[in-house]
N, C-alpha and C. Protein backbone atom coordinates (compact mmCIF):
# COMPACT_ATOMS: atom_id res chain seq x y z
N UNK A 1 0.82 -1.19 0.00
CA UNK A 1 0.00 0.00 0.00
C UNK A 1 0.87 1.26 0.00
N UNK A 2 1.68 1.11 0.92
CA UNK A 2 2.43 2.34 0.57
C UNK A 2 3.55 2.79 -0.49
N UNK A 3 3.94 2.05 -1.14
CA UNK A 3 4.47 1.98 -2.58
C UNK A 3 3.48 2.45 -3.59
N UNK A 4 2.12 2.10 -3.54
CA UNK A 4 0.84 2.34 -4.37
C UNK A 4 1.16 4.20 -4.01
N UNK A 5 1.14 4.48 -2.54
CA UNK A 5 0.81 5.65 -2.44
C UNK A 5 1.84 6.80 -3.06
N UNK A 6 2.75 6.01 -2.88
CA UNK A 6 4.03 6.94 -3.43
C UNK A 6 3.68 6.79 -4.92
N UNK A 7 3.54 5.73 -5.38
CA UNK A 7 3.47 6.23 -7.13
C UNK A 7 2.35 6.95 -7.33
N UNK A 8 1.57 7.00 -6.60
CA UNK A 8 0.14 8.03 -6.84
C UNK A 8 0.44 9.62 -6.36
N UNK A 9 1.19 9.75 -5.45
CA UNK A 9 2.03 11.37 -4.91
C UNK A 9 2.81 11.49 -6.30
N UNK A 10 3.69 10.85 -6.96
CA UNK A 10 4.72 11.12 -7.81
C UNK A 10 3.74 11.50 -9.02
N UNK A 11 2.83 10.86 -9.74
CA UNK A 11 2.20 10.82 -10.69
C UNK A 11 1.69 12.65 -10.43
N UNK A 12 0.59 12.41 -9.38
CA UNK A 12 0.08 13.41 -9.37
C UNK A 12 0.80 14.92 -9.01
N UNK A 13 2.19 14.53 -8.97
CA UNK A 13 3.18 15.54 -8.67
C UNK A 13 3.43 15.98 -10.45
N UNK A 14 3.63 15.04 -11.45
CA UNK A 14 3.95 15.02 -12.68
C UNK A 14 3.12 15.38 -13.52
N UNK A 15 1.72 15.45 -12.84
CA UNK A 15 0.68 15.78 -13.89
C UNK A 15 0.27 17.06 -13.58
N UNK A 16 0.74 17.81 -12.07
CA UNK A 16 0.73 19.11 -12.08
C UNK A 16 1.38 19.90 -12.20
N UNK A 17 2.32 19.67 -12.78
CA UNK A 17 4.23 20.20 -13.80
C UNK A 17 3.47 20.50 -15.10
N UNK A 18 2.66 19.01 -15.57
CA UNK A 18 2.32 19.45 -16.80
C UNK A 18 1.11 20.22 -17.11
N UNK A 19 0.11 20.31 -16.11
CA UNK A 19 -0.93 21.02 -16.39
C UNK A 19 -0.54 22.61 -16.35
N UNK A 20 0.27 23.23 -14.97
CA UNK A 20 0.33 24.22 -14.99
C UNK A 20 1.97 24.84 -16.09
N UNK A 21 2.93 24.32 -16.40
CA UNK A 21 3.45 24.91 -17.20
C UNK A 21 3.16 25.52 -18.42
N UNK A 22 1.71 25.27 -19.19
CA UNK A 22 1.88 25.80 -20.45
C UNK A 22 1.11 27.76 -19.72
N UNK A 23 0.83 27.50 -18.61
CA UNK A 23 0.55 29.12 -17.69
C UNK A 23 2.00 29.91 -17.70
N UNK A 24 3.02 29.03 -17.49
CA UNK A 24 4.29 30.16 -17.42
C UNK A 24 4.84 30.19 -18.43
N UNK A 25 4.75 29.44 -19.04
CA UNK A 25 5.72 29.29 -20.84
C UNK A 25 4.75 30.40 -21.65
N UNK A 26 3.49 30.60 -21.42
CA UNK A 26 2.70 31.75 -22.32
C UNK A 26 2.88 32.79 -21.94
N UNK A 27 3.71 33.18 -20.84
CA UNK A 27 3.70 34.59 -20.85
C UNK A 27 4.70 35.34 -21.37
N UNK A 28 4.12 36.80 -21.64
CA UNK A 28 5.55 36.94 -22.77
C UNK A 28 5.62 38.76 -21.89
N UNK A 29 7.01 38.59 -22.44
CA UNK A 29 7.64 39.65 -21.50
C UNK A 29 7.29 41.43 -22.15
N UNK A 30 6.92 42.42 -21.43
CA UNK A 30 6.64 43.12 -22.00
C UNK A 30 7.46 43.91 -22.44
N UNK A 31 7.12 44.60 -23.59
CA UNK A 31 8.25 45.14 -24.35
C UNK A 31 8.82 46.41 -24.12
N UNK A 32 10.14 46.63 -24.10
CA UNK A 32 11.10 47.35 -23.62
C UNK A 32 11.43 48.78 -23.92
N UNK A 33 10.44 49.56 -23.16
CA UNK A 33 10.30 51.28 -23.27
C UNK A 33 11.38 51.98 -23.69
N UNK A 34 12.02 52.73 -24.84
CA UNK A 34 13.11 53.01 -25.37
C UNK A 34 13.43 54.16 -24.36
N UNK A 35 12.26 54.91 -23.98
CA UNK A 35 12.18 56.32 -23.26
C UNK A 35 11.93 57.46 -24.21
N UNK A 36 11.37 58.31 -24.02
CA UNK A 36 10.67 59.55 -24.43
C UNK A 36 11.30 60.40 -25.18
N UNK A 37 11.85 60.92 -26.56
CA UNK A 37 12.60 62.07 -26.67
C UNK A 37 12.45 62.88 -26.54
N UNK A 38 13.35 63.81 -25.64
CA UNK A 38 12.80 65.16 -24.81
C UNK A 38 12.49 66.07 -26.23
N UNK A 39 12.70 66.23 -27.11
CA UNK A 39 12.82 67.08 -28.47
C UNK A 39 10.97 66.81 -28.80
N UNK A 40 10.90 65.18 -28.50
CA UNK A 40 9.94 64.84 -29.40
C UNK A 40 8.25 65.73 -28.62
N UNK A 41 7.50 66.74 -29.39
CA UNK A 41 6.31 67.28 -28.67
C UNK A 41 5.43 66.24 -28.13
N UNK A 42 5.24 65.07 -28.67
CA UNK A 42 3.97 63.85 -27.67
C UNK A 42 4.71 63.35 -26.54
N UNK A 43 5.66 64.06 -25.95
CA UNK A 43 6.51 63.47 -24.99
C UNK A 43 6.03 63.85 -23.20
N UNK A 44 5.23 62.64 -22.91
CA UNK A 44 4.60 64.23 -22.04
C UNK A 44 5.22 64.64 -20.99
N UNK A 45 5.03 65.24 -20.31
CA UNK A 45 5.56 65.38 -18.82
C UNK A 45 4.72 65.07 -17.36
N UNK A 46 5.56 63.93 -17.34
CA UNK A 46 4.04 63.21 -16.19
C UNK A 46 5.36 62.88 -14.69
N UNK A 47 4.31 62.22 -14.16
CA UNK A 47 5.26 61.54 -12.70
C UNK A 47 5.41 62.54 -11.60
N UNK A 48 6.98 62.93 -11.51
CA UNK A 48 7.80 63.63 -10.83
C UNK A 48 7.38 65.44 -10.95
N UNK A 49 7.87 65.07 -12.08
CA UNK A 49 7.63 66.73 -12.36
C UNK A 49 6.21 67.61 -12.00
N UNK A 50 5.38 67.11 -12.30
CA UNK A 50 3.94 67.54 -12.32
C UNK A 50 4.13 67.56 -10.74
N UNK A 51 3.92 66.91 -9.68
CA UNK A 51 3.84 66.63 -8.18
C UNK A 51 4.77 67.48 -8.00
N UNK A 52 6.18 67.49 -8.52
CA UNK A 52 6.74 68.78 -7.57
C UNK A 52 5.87 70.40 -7.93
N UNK A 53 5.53 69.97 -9.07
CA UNK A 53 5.30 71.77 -9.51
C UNK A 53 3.73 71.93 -9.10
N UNK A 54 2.99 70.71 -8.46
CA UNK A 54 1.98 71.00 -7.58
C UNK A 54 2.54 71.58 -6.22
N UNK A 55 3.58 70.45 -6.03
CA UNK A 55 3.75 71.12 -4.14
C UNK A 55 4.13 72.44 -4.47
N UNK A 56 5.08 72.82 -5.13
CA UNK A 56 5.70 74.08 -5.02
C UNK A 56 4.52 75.51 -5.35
N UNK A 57 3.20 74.78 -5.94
CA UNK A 57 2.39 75.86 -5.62
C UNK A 57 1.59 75.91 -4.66
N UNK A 58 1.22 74.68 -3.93
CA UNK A 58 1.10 74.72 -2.51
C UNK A 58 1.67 75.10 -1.61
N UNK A 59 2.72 75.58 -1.43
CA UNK A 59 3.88 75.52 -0.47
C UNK A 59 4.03 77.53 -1.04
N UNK A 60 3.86 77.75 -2.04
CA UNK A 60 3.80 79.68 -2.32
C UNK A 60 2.19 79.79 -1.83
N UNK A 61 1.53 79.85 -2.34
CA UNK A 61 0.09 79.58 -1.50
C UNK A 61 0.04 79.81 -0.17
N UNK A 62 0.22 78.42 0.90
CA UNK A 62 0.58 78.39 2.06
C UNK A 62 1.32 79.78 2.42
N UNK A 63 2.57 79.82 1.87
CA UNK A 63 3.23 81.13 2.68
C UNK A 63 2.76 82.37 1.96
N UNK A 64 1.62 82.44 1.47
CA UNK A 64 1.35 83.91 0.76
C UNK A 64 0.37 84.29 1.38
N UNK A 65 -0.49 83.05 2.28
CA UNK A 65 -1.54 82.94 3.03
C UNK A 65 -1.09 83.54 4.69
N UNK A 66 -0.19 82.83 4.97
CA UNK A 66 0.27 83.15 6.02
C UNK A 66 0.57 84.64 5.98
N UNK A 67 1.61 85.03 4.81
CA UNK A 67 2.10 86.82 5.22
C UNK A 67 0.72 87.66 5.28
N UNK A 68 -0.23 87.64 4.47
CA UNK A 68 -1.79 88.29 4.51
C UNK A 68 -2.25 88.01 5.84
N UNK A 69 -2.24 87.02 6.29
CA UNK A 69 -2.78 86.84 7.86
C UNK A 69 -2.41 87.64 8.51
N UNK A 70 -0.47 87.31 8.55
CA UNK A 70 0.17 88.00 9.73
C UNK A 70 0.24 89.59 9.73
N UNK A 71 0.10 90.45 8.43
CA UNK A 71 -0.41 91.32 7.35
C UNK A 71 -1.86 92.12 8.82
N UNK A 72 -2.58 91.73 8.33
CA UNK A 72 -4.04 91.94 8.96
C UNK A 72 -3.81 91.79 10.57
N UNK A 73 -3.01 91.00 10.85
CA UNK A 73 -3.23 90.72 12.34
C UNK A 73 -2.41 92.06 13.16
N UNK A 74 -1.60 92.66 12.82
CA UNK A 74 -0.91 93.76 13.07
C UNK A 74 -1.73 94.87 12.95
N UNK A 75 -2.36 95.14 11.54
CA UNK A 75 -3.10 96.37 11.75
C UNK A 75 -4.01 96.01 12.84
């Protein structure tokens, strides 16, 4: 019986190698972003840039807010 069981673990070890490999052999790698030419106009400007040049108008804002406060609070 336990020889039975081992060839039935091994089998069913072998038949789930083969069921699930044709899942990793189909995937295909995605293709390789050359990067943007800064020259080129559809090039956009996303990510980094945009978020800093939000904070940095948050952050003039904020302190333009503050001097008007402190502004008023004196008179």
């Amino acid at each position: 019986m336990n020889r039975f069981r081992k060839y039935m673990m091994t089998f069913g070890v072998v038949i789930m190698i083969i069921l699930l490999n044709p899942t990793t052999m189909n995937g295909q790698a995605p293709p390789i972003d050359p990067g943007c030419d800064p020259l080129d106009p559809a090039c956009p400007i996303d990510g980094g840039i945009s978020l800093l040049i939000a904070a940095g108008i948050g952050v003039g804002a904020k302190k333009a807010y503050d001097l008007k406060k402190k502004e008023t609070k004196k008179i």
